[in-house]
Structure formats: C-alpha cells, structure tokens
Protein backbone atom coordinates (compact mmCIF):
# COMPACT_ATOMS: atom_id res chain seq x y z
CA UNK A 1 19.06 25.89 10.26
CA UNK A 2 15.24 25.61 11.34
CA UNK A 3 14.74 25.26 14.94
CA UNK A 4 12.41 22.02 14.08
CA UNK A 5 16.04 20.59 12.46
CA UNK A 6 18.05 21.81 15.53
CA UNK A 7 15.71 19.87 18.05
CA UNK A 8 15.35 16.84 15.82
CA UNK A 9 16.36 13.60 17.56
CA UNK A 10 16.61 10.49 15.54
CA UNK A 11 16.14 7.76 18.08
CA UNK A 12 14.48 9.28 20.31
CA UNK A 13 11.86 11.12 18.58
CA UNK A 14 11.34 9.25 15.35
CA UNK A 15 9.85 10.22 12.06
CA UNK A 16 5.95 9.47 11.86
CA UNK A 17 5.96 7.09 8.87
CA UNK A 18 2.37 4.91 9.59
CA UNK A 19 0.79 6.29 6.58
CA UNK A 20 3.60 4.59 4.14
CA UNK A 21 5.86 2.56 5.93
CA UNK A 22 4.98 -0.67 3.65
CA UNK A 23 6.84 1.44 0.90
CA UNK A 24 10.00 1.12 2.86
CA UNK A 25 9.81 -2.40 2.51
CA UNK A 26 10.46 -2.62 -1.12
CA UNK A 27 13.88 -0.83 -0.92
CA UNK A 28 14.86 -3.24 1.72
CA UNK A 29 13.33 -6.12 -0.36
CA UNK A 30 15.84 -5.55 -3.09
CA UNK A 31 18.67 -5.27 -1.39
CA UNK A 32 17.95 -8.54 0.33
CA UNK A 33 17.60 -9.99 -3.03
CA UNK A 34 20.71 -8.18 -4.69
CA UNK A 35 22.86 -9.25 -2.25
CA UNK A 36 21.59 -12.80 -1.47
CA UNK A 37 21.66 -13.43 -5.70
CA UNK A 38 25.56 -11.78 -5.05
CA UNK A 39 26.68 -14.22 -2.22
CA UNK A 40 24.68 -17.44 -4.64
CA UNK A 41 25.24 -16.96 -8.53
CA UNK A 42 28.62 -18.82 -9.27
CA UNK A 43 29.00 -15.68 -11.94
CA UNK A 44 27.52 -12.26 -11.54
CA UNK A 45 26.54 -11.94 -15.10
CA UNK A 46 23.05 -12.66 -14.23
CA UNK A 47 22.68 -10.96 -11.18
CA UNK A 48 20.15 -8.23 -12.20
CA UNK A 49 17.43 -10.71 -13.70
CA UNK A 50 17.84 -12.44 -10.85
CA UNK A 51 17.72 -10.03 -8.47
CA UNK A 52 14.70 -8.99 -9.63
CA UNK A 53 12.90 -12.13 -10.48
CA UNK A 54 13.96 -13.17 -6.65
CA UNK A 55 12.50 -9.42 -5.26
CA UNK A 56 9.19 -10.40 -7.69
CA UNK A 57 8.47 -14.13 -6.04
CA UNK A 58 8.91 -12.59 -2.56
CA UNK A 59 6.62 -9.41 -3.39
CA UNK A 60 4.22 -11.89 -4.63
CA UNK A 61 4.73 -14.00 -1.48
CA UNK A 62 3.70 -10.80 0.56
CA UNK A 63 1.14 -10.24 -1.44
CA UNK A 64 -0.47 -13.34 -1.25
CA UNK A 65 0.10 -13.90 1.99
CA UNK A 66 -1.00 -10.33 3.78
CA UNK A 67 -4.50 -10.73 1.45
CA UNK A 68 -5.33 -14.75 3.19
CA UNK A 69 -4.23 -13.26 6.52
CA UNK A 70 -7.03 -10.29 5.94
CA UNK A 71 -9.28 -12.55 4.60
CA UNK A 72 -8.88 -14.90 7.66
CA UNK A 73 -9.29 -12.03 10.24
C-alpha cells in the first residue's frame, strides 16, 4: 500500500475537490429525484421519466438561479 494511502484520513484531512465539486451535485441531484418520484408515484412504472424530468426542472432551477445571482453580484 502507498504510504500517501496509509496516512490518508477521511475526516480529518479531506480530499481537495474545489476545482469540481459542482459535479458532485448532479449525482446527489438524482438520487433526490429517484427517490422522492419512489416515495410519490402511486405506481413505479413511470419512475424513470420522472425521475429525470424532476432532476431536469431542478438543474434548470440551478441554472437559472446561480446565473441572476452572478448577474446581481
């Protein structure tokens, strides 16, 4: 095992992530969506489209919203 593994300490030294930590967001923003859709659609046959179209509006919400905040600031 590398000594860089060995010394490694999860919570207390964390992983430098600035450059692309907005990535990690869209993993977490479908499985919001997948499993609020799961706990809402009275049938699951559904639940991918709307999943998705539910991750979409949200993205788009983001979107929008992060580019009014920059152009306010």
């Amino acid at each position: 095992m590398p000594a860089s593994l060995a010394t490694y300490r999860p919570f207390i030294d964390p992983l430098d992530v600035d450059g692309w930590w907005p990535l990690l967001l869209l993993p977490l923003l479908f499985a919001v969506a997948l499993v609020y859709k799961t706990l809402k659609l009275p049938t699951l046959d559904r639940l991918v489209p709307e999943s998705l179209k539910l991750a979409g509006e949200v993205l788009a919400a983001m979107v929008a919203l992060a580019l009014l905040l920059r152009w306010l600031t």
